[in-house]
C-alpha atoms as a PDB file:
ATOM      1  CA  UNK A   1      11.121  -1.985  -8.178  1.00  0.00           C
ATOM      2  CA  UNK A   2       9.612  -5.403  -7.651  1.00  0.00           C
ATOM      3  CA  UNK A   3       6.921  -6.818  -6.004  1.00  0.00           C
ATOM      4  CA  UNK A   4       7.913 -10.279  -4.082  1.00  0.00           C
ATOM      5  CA  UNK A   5       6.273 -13.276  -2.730  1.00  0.00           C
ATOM      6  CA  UNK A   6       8.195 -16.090  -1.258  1.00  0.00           C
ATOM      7  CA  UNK A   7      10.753 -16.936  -4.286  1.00  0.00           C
ATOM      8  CA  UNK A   8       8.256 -15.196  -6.492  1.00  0.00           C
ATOM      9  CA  UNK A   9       8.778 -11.772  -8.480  1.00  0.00           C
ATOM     10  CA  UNK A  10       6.812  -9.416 -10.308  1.00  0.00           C
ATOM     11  CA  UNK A  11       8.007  -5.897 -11.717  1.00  0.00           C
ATOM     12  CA  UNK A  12       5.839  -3.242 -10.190  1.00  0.00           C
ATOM     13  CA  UNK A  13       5.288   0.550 -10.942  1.00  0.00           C
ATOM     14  CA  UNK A  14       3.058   2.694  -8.103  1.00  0.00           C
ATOM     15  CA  UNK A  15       0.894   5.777  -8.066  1.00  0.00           C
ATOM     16  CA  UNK A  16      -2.075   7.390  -6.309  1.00  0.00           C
ATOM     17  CA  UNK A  17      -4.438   6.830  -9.548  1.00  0.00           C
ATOM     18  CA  UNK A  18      -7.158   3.847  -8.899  1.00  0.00           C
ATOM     19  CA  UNK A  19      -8.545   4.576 -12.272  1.00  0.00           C
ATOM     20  CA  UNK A  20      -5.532   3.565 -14.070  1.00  0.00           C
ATOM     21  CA  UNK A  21      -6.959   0.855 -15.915  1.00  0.00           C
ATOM     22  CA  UNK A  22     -10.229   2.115 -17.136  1.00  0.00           C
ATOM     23  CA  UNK A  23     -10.537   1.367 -21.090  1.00  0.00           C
ATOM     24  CA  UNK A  24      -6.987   0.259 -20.764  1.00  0.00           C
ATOM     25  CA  UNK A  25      -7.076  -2.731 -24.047  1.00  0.00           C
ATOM     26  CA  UNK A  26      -3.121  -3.964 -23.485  1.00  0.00           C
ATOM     27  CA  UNK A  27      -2.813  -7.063 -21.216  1.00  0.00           C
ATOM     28  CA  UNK A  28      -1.757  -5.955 -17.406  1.00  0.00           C
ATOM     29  CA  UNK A  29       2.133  -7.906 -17.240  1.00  0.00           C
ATOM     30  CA  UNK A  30       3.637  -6.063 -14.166  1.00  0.00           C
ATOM     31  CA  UNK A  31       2.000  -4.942 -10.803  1.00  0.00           C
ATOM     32  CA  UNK A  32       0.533  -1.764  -9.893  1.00  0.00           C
ATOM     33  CA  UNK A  33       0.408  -0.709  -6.228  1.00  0.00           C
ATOM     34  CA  UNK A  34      -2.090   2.314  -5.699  1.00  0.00           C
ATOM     35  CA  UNK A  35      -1.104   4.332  -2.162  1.00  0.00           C
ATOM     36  CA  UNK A  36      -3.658   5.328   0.198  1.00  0.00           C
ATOM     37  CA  UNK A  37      -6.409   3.000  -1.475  1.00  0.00           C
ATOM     38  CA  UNK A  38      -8.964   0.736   0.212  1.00  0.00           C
ATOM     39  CA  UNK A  39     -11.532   0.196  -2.028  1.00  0.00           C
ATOM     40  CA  UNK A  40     -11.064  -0.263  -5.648  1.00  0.00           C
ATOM     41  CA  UNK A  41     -13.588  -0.443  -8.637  1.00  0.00           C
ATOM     42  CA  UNK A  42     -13.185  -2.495 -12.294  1.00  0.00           C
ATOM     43  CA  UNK A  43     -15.697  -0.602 -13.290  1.00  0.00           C
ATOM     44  CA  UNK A  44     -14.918  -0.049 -17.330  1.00  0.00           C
ATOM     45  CA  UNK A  45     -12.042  -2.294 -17.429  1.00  0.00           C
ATOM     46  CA  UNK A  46     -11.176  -4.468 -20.115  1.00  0.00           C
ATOM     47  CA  UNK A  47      -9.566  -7.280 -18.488  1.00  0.00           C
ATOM     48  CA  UNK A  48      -9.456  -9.792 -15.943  1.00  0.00           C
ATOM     49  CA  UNK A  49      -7.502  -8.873 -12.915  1.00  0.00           C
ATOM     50  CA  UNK A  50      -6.149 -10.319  -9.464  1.00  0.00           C
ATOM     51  CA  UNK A  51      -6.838  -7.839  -6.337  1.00  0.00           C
ATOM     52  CA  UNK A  52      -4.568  -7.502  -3.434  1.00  0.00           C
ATOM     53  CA  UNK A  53      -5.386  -4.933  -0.245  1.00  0.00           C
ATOM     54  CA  UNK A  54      -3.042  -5.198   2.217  1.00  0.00           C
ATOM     55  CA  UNK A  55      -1.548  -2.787   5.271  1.00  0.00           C
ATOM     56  CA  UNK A  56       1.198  -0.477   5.859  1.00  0.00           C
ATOM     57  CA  UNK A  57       3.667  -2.976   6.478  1.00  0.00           C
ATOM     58  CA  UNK A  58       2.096  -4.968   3.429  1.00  0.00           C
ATOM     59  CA  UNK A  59       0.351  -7.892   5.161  1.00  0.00           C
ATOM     60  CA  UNK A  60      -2.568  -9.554   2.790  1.00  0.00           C
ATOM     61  CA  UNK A  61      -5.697  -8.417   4.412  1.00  0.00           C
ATOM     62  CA  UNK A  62      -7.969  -9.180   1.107  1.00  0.00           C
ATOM     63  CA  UNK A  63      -7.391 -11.204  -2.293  1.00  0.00           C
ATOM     64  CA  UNK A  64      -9.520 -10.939  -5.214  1.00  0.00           C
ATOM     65  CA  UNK A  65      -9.014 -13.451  -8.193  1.00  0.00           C
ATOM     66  CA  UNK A  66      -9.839 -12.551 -11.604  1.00  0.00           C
ATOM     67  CA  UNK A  67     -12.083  -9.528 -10.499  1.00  0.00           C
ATOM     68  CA  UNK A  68     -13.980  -8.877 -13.952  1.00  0.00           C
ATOM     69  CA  UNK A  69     -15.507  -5.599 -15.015  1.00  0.00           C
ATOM     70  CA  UNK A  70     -17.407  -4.144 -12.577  1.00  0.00           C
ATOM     71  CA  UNK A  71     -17.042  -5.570  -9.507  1.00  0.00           C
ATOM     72  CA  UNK A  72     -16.053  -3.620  -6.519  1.00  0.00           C
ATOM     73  CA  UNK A  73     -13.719  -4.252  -3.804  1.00  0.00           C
ATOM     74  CA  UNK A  74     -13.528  -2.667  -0.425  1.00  0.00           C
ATOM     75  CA  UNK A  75     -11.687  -2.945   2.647  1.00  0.00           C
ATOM     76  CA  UNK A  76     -11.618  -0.581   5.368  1.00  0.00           C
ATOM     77  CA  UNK A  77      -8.375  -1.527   7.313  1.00  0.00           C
ATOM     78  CA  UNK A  78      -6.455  -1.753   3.839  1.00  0.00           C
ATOM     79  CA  UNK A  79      -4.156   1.517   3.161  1.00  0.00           C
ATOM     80  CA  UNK A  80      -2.442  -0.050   0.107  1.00  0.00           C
ATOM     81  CA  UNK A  81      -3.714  -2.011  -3.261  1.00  0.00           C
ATOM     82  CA  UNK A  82      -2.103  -4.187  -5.631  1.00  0.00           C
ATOM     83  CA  UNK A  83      -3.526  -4.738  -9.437  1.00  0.00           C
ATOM     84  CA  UNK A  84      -1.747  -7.987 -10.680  1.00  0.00           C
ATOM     85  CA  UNK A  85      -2.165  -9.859 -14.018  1.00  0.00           C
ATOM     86  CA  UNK A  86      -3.928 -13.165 -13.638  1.00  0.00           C
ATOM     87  CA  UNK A  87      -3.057 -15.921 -11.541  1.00  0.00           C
ATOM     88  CA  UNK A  88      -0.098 -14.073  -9.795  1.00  0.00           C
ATOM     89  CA  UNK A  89       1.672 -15.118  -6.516  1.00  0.00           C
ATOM     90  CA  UNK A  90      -1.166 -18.122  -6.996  1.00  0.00           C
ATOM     91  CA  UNK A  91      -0.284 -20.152  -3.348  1.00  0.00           C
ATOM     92  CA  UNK A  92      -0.613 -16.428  -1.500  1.00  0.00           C
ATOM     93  CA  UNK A  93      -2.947 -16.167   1.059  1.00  0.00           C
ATOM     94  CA  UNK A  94      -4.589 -13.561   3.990  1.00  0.00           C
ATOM     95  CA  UNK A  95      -2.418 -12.738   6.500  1.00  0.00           C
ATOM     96  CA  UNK A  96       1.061 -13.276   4.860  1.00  0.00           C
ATOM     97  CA  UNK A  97       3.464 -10.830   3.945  1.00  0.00           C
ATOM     98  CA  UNK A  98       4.595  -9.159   0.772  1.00  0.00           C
ATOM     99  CA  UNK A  99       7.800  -7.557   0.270  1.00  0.00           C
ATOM    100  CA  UNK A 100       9.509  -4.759  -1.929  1.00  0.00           C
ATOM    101  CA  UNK A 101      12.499  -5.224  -3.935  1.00  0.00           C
ATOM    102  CA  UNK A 102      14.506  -2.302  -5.155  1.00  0.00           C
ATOM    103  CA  UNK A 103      15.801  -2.789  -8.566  1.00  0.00           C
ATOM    104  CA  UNK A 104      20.274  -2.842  -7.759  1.00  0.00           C
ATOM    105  CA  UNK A 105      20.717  -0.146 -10.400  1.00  0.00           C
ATOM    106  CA  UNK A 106      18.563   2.346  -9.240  1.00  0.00           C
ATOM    107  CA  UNK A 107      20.447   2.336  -5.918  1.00  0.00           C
ATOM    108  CA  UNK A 108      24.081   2.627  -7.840  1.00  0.00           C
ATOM    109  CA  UNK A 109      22.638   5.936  -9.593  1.00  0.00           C
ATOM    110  CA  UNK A 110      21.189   6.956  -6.286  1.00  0.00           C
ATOM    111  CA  UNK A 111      24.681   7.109  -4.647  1.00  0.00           C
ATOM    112  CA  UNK A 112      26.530   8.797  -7.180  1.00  0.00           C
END
C-alpha cells in the first residue's frame, strides 16, 4: 500500500503500535500510519521525524516537521497518525487530503 499526496508517493505499512520507533537506529524510508491514534510521543527515538494527524477520511488536521526526541504531539479530533521520513510530501498543508493507494498485485492475489 502507498501513501499519496498530489503526484507524490510513499510506501506505507500500518498498525495499532505508537511505540514502534522507540530505540529504532535504521533510518525511517516508508510511512507508518498508526490507527486509532491522536497523540503521539518521540520519546526515546533516534531520529528525526515528520508528524501527520489527520481524520477518518484522512484530511491533515496537524503537521509536525522534524519532531526530534521527545517532543509530544497531540490532537484531539485526529483518529489516525502518519510517521514519515524527513521532508516528505514537503508543499502539504492543514486541511488537504491524503489518499491510499493499493499496491495492483495485492488486488490480483486477492481475486484469485
Amino acid at each position: 500500500m502507498k501513501l499519496k499526496y498530489k503526484e507524490e508517493k510513499i510506501m506505507l505499512t500500518m498498525t495499532t503500535n505508537s511505540k514502534l520507533l522507540k530505540y529504532h537506529f535504521q533510518k525511517l524510508y516508508y510511512a507508518i500510519m498508526i490507527k486509532n491514534c491522536n497523540r503521539y510521543s518521540t520519546i526515546a527515538h533516534k531520529q528525526r521525524i515528520d508528524v501527520i494527524m489527520t481524520d477518518d477520511n484522512l484530511k491533515v488536521l496537524s503537521i509536525k516537521r522534524e519532531m526530534h526526541e521527545n517532543t509530544f504531539l497531540e490532537n484531539l479530533e485526529a483518529t489516525t497518525t502518519f510517521l514519515l521520513p524527513l521532508n516528505s510530501f514537503i508543499d502539504l498543508k492543514v486541511g488537504e487530503q491524503l489518499q491510499l493507494e493499493e499496491n495492483p498485485s495485492i488486488k490480483k492475489n486477492e481475486k484469485k
